[in-house]
C-alpha atoms as a PDB file:
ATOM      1  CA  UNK A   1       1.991   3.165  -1.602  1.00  0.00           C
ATOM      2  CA  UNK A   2       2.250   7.036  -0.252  1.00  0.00           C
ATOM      3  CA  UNK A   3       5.935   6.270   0.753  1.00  0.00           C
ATOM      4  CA  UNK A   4       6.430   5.150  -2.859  1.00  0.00           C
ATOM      5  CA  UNK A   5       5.156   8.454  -4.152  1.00  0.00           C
ATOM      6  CA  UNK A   6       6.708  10.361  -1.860  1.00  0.00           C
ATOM      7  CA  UNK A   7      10.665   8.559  -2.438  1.00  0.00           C
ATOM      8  CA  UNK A   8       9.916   8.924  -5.986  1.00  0.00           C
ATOM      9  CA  UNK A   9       9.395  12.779  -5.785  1.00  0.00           C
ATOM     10  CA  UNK A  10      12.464  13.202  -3.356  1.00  0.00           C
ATOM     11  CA  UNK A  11      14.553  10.827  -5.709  1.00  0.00           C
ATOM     12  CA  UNK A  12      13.440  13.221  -8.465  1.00  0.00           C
ATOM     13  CA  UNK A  13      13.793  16.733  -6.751  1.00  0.00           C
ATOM     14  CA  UNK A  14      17.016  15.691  -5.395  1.00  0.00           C
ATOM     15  CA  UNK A  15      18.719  14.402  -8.810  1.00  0.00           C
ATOM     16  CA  UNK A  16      17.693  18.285  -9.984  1.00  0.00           C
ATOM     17  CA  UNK A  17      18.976  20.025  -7.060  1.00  0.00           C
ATOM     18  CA  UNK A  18      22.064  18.013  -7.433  1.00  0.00           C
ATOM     19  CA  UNK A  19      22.897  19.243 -11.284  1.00  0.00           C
ATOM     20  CA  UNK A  20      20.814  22.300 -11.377  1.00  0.00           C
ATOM     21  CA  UNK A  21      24.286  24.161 -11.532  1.00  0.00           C
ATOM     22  CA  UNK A  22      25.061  22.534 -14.951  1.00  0.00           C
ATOM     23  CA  UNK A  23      25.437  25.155 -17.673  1.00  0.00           C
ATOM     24  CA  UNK A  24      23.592  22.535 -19.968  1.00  0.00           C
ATOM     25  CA  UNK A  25      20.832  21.548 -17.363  1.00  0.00           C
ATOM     26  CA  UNK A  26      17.449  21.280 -17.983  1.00  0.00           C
ATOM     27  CA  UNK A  27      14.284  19.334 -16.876  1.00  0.00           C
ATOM     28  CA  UNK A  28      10.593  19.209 -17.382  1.00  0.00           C
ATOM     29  CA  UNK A  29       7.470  17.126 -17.747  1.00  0.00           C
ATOM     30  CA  UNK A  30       7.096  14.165 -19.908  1.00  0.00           C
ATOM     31  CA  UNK A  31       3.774  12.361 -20.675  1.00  0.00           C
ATOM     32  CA  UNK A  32       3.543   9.473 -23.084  1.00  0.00           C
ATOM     33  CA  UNK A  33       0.974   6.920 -24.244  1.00  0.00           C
ATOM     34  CA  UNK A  34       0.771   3.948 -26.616  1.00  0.00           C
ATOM     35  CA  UNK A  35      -1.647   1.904 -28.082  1.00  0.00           C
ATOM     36  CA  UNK A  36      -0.935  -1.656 -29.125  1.00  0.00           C
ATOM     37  CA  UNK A  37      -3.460  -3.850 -31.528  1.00  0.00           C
ATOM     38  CA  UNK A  38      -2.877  -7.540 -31.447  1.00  0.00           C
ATOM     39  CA  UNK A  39      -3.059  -8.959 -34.780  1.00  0.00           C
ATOM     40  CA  UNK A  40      -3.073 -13.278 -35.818  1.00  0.00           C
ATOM     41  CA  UNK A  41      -0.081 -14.880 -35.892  1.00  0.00           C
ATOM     42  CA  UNK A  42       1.371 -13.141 -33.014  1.00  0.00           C
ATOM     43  CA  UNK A  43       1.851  -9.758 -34.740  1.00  0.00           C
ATOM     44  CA  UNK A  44       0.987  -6.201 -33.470  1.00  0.00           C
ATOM     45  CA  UNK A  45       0.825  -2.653 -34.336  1.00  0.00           C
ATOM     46  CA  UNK A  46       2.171  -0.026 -31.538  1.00  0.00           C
ATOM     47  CA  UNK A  47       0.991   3.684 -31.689  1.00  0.00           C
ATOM     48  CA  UNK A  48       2.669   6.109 -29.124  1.00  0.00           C
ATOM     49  CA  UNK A  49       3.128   9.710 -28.552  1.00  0.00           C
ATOM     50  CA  UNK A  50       5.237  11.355 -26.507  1.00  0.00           C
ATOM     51  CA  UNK A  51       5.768  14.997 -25.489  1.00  0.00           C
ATOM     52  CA  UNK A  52       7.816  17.127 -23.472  1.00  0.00           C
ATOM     53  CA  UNK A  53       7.520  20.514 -22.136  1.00  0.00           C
ATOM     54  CA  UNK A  54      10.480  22.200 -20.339  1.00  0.00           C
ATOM     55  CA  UNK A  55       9.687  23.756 -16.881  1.00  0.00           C
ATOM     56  CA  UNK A  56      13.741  25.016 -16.138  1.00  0.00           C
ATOM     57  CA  UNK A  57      16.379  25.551 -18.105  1.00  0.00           C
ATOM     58  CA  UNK A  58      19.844  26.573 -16.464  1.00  0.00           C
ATOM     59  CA  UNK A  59      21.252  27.274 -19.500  1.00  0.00           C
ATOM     60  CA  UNK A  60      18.830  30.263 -20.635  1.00  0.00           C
ATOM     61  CA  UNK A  61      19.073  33.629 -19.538  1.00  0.00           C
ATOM     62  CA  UNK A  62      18.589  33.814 -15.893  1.00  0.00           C
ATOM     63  CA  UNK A  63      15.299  35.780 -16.081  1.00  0.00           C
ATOM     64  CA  UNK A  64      13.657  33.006 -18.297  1.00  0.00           C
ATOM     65  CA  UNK A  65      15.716  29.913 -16.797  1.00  0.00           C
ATOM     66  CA  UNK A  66      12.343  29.238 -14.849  1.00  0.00           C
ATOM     67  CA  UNK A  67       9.197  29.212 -17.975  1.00  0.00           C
ATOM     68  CA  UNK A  68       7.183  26.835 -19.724  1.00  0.00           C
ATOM     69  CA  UNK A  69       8.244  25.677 -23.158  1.00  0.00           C
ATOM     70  CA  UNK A  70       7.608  23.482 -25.737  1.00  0.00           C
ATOM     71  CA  UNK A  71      10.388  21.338 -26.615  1.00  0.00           C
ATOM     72  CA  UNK A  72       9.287  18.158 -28.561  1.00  0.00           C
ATOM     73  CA  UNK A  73       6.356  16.128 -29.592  1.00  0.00           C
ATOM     74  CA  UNK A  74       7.111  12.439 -31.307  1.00  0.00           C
ATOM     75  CA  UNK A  75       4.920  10.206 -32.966  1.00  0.00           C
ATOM     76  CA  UNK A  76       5.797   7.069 -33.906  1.00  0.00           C
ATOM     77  CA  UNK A  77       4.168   3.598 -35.079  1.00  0.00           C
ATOM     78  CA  UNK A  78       5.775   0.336 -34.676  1.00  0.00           C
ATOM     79  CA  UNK A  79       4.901  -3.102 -36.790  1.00  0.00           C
ATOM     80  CA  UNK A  80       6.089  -5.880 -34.126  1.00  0.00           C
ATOM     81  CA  UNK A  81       6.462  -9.763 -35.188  1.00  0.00           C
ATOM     82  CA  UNK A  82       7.398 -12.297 -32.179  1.00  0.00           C
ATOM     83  CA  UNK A  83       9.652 -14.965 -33.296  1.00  0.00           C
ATOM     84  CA  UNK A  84       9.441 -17.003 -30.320  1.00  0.00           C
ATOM     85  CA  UNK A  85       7.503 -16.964 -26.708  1.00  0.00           C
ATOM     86  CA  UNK A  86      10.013 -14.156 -25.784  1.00  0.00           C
ATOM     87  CA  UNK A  87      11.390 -12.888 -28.595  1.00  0.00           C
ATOM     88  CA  UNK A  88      10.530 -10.080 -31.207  1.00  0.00           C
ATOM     89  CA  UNK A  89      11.298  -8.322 -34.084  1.00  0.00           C
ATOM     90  CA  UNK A  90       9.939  -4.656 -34.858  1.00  0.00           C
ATOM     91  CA  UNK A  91      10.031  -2.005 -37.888  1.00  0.00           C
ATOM     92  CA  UNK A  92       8.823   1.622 -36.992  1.00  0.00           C
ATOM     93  CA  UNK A  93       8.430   5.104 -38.442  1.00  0.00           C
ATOM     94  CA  UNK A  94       8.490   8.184 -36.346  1.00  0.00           C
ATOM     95  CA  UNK A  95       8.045  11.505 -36.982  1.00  0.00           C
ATOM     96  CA  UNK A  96       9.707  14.373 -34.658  1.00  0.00           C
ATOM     97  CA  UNK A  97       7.848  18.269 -34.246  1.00  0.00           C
ATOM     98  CA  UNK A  98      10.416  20.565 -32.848  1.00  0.00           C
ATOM     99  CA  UNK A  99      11.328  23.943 -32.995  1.00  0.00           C
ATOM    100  CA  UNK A 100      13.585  24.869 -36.024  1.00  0.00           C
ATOM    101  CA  UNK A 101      13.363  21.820 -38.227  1.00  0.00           C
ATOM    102  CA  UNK A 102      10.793  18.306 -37.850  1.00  0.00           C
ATOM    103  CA  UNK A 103      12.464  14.876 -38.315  1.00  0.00           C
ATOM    104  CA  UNK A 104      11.604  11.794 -39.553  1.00  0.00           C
ATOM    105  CA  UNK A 105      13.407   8.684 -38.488  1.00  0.00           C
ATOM    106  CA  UNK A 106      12.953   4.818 -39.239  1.00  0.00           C
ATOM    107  CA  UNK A 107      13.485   2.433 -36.513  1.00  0.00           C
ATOM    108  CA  UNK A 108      14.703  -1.443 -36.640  1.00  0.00           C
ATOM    109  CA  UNK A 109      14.508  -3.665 -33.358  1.00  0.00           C
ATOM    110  CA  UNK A 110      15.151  -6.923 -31.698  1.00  0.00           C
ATOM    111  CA  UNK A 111      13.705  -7.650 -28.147  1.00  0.00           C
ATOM    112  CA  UNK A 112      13.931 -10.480 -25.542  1.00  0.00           C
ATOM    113  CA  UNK A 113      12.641 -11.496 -22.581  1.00  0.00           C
ATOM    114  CA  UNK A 114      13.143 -13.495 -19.530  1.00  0.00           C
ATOM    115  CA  UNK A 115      11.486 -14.114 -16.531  1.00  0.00           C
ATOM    116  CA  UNK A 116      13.926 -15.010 -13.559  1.00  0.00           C
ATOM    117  CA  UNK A 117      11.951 -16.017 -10.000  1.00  0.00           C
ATOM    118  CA  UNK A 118       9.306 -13.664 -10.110  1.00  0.00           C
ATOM    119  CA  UNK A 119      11.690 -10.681 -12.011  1.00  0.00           C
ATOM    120  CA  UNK A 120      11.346 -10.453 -15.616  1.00  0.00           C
ATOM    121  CA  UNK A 121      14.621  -9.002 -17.376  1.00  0.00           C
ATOM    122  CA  UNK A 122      14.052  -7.464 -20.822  1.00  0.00           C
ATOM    123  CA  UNK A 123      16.335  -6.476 -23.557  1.00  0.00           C
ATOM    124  CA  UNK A 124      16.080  -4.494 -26.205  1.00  0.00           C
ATOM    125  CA  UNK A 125      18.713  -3.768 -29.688  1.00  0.00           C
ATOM    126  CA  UNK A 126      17.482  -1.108 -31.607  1.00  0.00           C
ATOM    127  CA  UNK A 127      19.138   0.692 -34.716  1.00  0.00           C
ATOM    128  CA  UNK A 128      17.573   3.961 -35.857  1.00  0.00           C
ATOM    129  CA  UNK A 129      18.490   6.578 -39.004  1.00  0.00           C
ATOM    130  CA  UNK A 130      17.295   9.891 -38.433  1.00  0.00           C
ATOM    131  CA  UNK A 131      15.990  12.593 -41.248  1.00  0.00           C
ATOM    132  CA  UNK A 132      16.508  16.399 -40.642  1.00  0.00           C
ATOM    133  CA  UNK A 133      15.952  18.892 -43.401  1.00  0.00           C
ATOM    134  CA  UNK A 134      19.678  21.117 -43.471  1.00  0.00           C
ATOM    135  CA  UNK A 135      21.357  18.119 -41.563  1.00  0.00           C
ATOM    136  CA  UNK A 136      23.022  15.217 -41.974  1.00  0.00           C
ATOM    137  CA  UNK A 137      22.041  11.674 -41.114  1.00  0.00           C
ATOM    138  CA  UNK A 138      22.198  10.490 -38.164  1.00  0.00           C
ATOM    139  CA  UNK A 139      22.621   7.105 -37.426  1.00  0.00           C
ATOM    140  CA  UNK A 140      22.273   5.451 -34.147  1.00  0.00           C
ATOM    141  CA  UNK A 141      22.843   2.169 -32.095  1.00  0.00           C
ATOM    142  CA  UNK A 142      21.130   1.973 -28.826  1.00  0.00           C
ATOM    143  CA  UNK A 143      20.860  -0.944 -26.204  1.00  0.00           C
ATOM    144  CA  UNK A 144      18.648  -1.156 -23.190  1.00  0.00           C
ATOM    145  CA  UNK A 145      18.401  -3.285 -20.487  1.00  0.00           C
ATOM    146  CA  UNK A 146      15.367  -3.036 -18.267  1.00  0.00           C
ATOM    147  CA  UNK A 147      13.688  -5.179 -14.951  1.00  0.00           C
ATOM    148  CA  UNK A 148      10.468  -5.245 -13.848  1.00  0.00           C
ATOM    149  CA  UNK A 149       9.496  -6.193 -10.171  1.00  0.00           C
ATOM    150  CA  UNK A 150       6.146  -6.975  -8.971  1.00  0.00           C
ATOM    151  CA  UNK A 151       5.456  -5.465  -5.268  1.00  0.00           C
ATOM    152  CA  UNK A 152       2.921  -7.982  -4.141  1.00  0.00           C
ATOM    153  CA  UNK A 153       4.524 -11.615  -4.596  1.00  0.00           C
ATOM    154  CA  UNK A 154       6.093 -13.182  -7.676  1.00  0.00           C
ATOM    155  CA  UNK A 155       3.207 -12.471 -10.176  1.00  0.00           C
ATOM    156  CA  UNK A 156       1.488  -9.531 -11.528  1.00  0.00           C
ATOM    157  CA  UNK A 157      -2.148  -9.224 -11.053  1.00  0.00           C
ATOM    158  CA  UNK A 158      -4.789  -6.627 -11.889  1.00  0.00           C
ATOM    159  CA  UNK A 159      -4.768  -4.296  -9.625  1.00  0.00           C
ATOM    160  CA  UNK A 160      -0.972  -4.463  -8.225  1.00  0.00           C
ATOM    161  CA  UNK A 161       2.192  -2.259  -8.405  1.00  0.00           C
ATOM    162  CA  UNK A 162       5.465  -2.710 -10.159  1.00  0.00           C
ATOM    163  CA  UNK A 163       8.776  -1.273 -10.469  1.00  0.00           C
ATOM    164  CA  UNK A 164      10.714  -1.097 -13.669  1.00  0.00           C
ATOM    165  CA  UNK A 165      14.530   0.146 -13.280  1.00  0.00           C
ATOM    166  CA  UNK A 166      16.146   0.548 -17.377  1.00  0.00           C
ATOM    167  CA  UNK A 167      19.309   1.686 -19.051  1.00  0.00           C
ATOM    168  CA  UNK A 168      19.751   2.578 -22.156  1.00  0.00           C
ATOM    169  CA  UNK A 169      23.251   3.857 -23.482  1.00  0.00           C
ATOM    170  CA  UNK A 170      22.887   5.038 -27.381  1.00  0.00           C
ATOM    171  CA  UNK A 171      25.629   5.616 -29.879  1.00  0.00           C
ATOM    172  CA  UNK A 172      25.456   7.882 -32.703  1.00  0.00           C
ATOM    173  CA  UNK A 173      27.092   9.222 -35.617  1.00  0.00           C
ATOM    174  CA  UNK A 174      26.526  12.032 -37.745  1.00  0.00           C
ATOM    175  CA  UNK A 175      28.595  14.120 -39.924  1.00  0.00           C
ATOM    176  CA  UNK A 176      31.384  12.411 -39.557  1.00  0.00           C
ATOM    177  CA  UNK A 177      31.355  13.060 -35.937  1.00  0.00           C
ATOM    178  CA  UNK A 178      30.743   9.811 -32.911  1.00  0.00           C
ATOM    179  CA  UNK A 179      28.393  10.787 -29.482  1.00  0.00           C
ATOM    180  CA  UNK A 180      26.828   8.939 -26.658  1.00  0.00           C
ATOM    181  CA  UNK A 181      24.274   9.558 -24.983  1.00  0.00           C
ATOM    182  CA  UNK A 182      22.957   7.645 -22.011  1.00  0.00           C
ATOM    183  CA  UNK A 183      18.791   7.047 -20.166  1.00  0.00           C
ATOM    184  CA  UNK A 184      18.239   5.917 -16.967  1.00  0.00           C
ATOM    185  CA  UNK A 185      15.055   5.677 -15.450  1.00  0.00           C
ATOM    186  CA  UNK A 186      13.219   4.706 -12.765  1.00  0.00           C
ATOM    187  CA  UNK A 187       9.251   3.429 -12.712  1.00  0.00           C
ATOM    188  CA  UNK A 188       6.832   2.609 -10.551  1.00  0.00           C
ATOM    189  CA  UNK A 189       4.056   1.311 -12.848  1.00  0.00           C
ATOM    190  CA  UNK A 190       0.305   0.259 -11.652  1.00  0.00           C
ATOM    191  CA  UNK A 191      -1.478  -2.677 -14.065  1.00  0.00           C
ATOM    192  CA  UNK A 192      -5.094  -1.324 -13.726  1.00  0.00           C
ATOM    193  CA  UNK A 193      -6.115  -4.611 -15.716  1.00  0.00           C
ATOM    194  CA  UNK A 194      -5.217  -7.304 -18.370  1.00  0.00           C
ATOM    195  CA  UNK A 195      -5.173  -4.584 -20.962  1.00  0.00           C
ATOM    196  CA  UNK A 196      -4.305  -1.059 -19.309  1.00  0.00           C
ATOM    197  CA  UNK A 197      -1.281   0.423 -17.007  1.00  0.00           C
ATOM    198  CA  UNK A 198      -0.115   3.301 -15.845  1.00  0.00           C
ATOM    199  CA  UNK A 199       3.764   4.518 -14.914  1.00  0.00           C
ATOM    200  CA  UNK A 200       5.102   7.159 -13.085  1.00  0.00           C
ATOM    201  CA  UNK A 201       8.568   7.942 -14.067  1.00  0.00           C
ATOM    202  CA  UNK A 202      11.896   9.615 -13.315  1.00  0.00           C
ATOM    203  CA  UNK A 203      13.766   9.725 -16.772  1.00  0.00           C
ATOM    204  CA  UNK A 204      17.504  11.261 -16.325  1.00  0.00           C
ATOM    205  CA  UNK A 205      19.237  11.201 -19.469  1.00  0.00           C
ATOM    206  CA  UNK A 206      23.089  12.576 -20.059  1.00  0.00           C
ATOM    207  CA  UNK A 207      24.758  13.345 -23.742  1.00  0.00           C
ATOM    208  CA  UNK A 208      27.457  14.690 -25.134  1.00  0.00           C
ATOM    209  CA  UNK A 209      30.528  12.720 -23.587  1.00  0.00           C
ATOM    210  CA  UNK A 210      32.756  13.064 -26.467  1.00  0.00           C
ATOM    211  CA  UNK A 211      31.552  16.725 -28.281  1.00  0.00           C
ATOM    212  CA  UNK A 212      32.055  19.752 -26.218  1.00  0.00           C
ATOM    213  CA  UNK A 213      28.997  21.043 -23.753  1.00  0.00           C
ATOM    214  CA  UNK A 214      28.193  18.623 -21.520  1.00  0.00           C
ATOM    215  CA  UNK A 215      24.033  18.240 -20.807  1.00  0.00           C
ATOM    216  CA  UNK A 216      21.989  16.390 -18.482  1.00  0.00           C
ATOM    217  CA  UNK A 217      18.008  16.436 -18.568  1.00  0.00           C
ATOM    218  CA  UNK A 218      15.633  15.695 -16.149  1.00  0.00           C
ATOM    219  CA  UNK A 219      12.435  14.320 -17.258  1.00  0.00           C
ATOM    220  CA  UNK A 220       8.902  13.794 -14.926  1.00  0.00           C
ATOM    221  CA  UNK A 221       7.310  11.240 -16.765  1.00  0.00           C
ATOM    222  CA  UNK A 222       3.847   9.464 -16.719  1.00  0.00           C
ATOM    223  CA  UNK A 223       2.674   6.695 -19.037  1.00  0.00           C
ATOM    224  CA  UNK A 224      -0.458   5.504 -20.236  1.00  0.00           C
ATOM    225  CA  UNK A 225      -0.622   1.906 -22.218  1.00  0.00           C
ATOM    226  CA  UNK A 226      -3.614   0.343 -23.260  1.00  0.00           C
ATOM    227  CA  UNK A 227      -3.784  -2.857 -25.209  1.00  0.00           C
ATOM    228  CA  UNK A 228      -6.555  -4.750 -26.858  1.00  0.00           C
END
């Protein structure tokens, strides 16, 4: 599993070399956990947090484009309700600290899953409404795909490594103006046992396509999930 880690942090140094020249660059680290209770009936609540601190930042002054800021933390809660062996509905609040002005947002979502010879393909339609004080609301509609690959045989078992690959592209509107914005990342996830894993991630994410400036972030991630 060394190679693993090391590919993973070549992939990742790599992908920043490659766009550290972007005026609209930056990249940082990006931990995240979540906590799921299983309720009757096949319901659930979800509790995650995630935060991100920026370590570069191409498009500050050159003296401070290397420094450690704060640029985000999110909290959100999810109430999840499966409709069927591998599909699910969820509602969720969230609530965004930020420098400048906090956000609140409300989330609506419809997942499915399939499990293809030992691969199992996931998909996920979310629509979300964000709250900023002094802005308008934005409105977005975001679809990700995502596949998860055990490394030792068909199954997962305790113990074993995985790799998840995902995209997500997201569409939003806002004052009257239309973006995208698109995620890709790249896993390599360890399921420590029935109810805990852990992921080491490479989260690239590019916005802006249709409003002037350009930006691409670069995201270290690691996961925690526990589930009881």
């Amino acid at each position: 599993m060394g190679r693993i880690y090391l590919i993973i942090f070549l992939l990742f140094m790599s992908v920043g070399n490659s766009f550290s020249q972007d005026r609209q660059f930056f990249s940082g680290f990006f931990p995240e956990a979540a906590i799921t209770k299983k309720l009757k009936n096949d319901q659930k609540i979800i509790f995650k947090i995630e935060h991100q601190d920026i370590f570069y930042n191409n498009s500050a002054d050159e003296s401070k484009e290397w420094q450690f800021t704060h640029y985000r933390t999110d909290l959100m809660s999810f109430f999840d309700v499966k409709l069927k062996p591998s599909k699910s509905i969820a509602f969720g609040v969230f609530h965004r600290i930020q420098e400048g002005a906090n956000s609140n947002r409300v989330i609506q979502q419809f997942a499915s899953v399939n499990r293809l010879r030992g691969m199992k393909l996931a998909h996920r339609l979310r629509t979300d409404q964000t709250f900023t004080k002094g802005e308008s609301m934005e409105v977005r509609f975001r679809y990700r795909i995502a596949t998860e690959i055990p490394l030792s045989g068909s199954t997962l078992d305790p113990g074993e490594h995985y790799l998840v690959l995902s995209n997500e592209p997201i569409f939003s509107f806002q004052g009257g103006e239309f973006e995208i914005e698109n995620r890709l990342v790249f896993s390599l996830g360890k399921l420590i046992n029935s109810s805990q894993k852990l992921e080491w991630s490479i989260d690239y994410r590019t916005d802006k396509f249709i409003q002037e400036g350009f930006r691409t972030r670069l995201w270290a991630k690691v996961g925690y999930f526990y589930s009881f």
